[in-house]
Protein backbone atom coordinates (compact mmCIF):
# COMPACT_ATOMS: atom_id res chain seq x y z
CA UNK A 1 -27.80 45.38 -36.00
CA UNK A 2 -30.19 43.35 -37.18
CA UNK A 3 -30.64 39.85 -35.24
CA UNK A 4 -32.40 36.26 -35.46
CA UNK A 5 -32.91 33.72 -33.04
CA UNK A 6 -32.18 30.12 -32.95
CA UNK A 7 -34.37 27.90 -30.74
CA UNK A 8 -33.93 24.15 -29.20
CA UNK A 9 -36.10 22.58 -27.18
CA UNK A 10 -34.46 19.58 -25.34
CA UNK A 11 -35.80 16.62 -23.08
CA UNK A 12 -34.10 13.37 -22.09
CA UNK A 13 -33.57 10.55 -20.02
CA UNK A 14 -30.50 8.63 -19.22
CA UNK A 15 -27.93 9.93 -21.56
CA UNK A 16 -30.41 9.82 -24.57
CA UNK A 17 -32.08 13.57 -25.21
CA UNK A 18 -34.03 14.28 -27.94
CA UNK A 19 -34.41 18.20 -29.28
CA UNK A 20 -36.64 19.51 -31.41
CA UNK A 21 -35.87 22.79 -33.27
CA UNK A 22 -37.86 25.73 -33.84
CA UNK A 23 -38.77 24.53 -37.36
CA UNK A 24 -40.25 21.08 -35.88
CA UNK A 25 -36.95 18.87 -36.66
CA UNK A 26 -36.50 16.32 -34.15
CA UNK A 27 -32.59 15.31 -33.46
CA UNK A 28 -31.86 12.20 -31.47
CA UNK A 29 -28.17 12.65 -29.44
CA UNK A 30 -27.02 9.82 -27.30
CA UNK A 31 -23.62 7.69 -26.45
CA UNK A 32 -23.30 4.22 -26.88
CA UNK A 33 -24.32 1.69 -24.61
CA UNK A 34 -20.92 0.59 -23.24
CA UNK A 35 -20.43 3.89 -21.80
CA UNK A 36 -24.59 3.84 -20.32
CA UNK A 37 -26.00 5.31 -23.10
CA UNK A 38 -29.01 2.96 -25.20
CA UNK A 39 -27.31 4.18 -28.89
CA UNK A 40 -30.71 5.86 -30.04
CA UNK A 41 -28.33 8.72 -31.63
CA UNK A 42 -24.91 10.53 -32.62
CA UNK A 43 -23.47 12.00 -29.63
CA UNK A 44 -22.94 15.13 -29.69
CA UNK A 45 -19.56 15.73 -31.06
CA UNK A 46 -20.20 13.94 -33.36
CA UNK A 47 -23.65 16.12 -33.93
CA UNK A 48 -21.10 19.16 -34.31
CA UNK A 49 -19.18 17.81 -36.79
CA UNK A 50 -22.32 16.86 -38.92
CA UNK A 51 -23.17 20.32 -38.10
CA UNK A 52 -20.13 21.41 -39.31
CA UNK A 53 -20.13 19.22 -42.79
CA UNK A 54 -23.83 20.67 -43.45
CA UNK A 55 -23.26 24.06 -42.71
CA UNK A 56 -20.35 24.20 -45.27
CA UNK A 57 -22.44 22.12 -47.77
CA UNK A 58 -24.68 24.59 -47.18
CA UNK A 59 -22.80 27.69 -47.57
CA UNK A 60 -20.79 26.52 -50.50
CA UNK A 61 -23.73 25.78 -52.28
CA UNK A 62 -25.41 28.86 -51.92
CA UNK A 63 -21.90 30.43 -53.03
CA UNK A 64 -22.14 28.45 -55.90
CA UNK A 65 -25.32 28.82 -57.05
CA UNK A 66 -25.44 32.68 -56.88
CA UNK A 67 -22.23 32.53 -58.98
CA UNK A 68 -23.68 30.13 -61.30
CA UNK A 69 -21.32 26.58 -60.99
CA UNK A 70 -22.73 23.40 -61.57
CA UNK A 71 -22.39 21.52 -58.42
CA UNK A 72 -23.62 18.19 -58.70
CA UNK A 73 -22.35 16.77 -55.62
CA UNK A 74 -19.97 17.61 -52.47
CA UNK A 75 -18.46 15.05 -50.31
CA UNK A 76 -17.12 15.69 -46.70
CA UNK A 77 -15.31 13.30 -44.19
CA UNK A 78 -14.93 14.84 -40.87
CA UNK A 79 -12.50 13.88 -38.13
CA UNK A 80 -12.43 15.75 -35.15
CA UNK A 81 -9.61 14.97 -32.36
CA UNK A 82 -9.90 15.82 -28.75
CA UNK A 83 -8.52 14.36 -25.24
CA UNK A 84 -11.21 12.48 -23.41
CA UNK A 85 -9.48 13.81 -20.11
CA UNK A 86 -10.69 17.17 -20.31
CA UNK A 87 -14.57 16.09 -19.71
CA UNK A 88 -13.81 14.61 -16.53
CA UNK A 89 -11.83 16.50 -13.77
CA UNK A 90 -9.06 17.71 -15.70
CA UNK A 91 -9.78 21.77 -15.75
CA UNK A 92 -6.62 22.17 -17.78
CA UNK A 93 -7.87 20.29 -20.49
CA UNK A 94 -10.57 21.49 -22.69
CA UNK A 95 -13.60 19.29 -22.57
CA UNK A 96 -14.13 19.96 -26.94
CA UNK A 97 -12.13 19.61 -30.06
CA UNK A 98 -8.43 20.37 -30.37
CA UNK A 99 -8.11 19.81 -33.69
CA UNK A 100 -11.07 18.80 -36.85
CA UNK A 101 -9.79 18.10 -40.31
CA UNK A 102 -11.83 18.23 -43.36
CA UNK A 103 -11.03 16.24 -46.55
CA UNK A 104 -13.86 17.81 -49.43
CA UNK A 105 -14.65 16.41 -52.58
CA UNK A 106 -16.33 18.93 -55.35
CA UNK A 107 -17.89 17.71 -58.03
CA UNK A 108 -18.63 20.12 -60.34
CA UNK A 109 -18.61 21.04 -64.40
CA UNK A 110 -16.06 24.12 -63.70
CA UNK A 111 -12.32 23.44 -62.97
CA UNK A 112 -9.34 23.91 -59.74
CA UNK A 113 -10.24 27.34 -59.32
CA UNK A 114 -13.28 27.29 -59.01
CA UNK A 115 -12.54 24.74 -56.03
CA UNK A 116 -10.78 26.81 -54.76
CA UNK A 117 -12.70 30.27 -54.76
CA UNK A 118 -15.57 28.15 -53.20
CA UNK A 119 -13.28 26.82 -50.72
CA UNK A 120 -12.27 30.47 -49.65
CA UNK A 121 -15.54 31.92 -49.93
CA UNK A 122 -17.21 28.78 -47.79
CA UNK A 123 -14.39 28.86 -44.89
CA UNK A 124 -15.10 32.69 -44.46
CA UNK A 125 -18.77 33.07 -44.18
CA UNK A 126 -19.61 29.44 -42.69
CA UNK A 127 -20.80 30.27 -39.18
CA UNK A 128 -19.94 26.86 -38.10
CA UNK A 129 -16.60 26.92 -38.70
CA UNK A 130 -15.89 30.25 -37.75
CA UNK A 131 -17.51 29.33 -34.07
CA UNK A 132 -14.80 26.73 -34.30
CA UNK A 133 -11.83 28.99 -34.87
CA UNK A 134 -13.19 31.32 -32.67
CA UNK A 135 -12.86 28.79 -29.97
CA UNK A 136 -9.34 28.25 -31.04
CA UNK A 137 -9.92 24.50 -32.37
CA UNK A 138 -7.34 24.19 -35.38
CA UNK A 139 -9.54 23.38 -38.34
CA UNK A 140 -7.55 21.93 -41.50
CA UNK A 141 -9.84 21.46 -44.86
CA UNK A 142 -8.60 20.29 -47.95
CA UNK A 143 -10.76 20.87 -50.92
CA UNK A 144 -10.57 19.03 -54.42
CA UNK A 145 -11.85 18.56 -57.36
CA UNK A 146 -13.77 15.03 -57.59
């Protein structure tokens, strides 16, 4: 099997941490300041589900392109639910998403089906969302045509 490696490098102070990856790309995470954080950043949830909207931007694209759509634009709102009990003592909660829904807007030259095979094709191979399911968060996307 052949294998690559991801790398982050993290520092921080107070809640606020900045990483930088192994390609030189600084991220900023932090929580807002009425919970002690100074607001410098997303926090991290909220860094997942970015990583989650980019990594099936990504991957539909690349879909798309190698079957030869015109994509001009896709659109992705991102909610993710989850019970702010589990991160403190709470062991029978889990401390990360229950549930994320996707709403995605296509806009492309080709029609429905398209949407749709893109959809398929992007929720199968997207390693983001796949790390989701596999940690049994319920992920609902609906794809249309914009």
């Amino acid at each position: 099997m052949s294998e690559r490696t991801v790398r982050i490098d993290a520092n921080g102070s107070g809640l606020h941490v900045q990483a930088v990856s192994g390609s030189g790309h600084t991220l900023q995470l932090d929580e807002p300041v009425k919970v002690g954080g100074t607001n410098k950043g997303a926090n991290p949830l909220e860094t997942v589900l970015a990583a989650l909207a980019g990594c099936e931007h990504i991957t539909a694209m690349a879909f798309a392109n190698k079957k030869g759509l015109t994509v001009h634009d896709i659109t992705f709102s991102v909610v993710g639910r989850y019970d702010p009990k589990g991160m403190s003592t709470r062991n029978d909660i889990r401390p990360y998403f229950q549930s994320v829904e996707m709403k995605v807007s296509v806009h492309l030259d080709e029609g429905d089906e398209e949407v749709k095979w893109l959809h398929e094709k992007t929720e199968n191979s997207c390693p983001v969302v796949q790390l989701m399911k596999a940690a049994d968060v319920k992920v609902e996307a609906v794809w249309e045509k914009a």
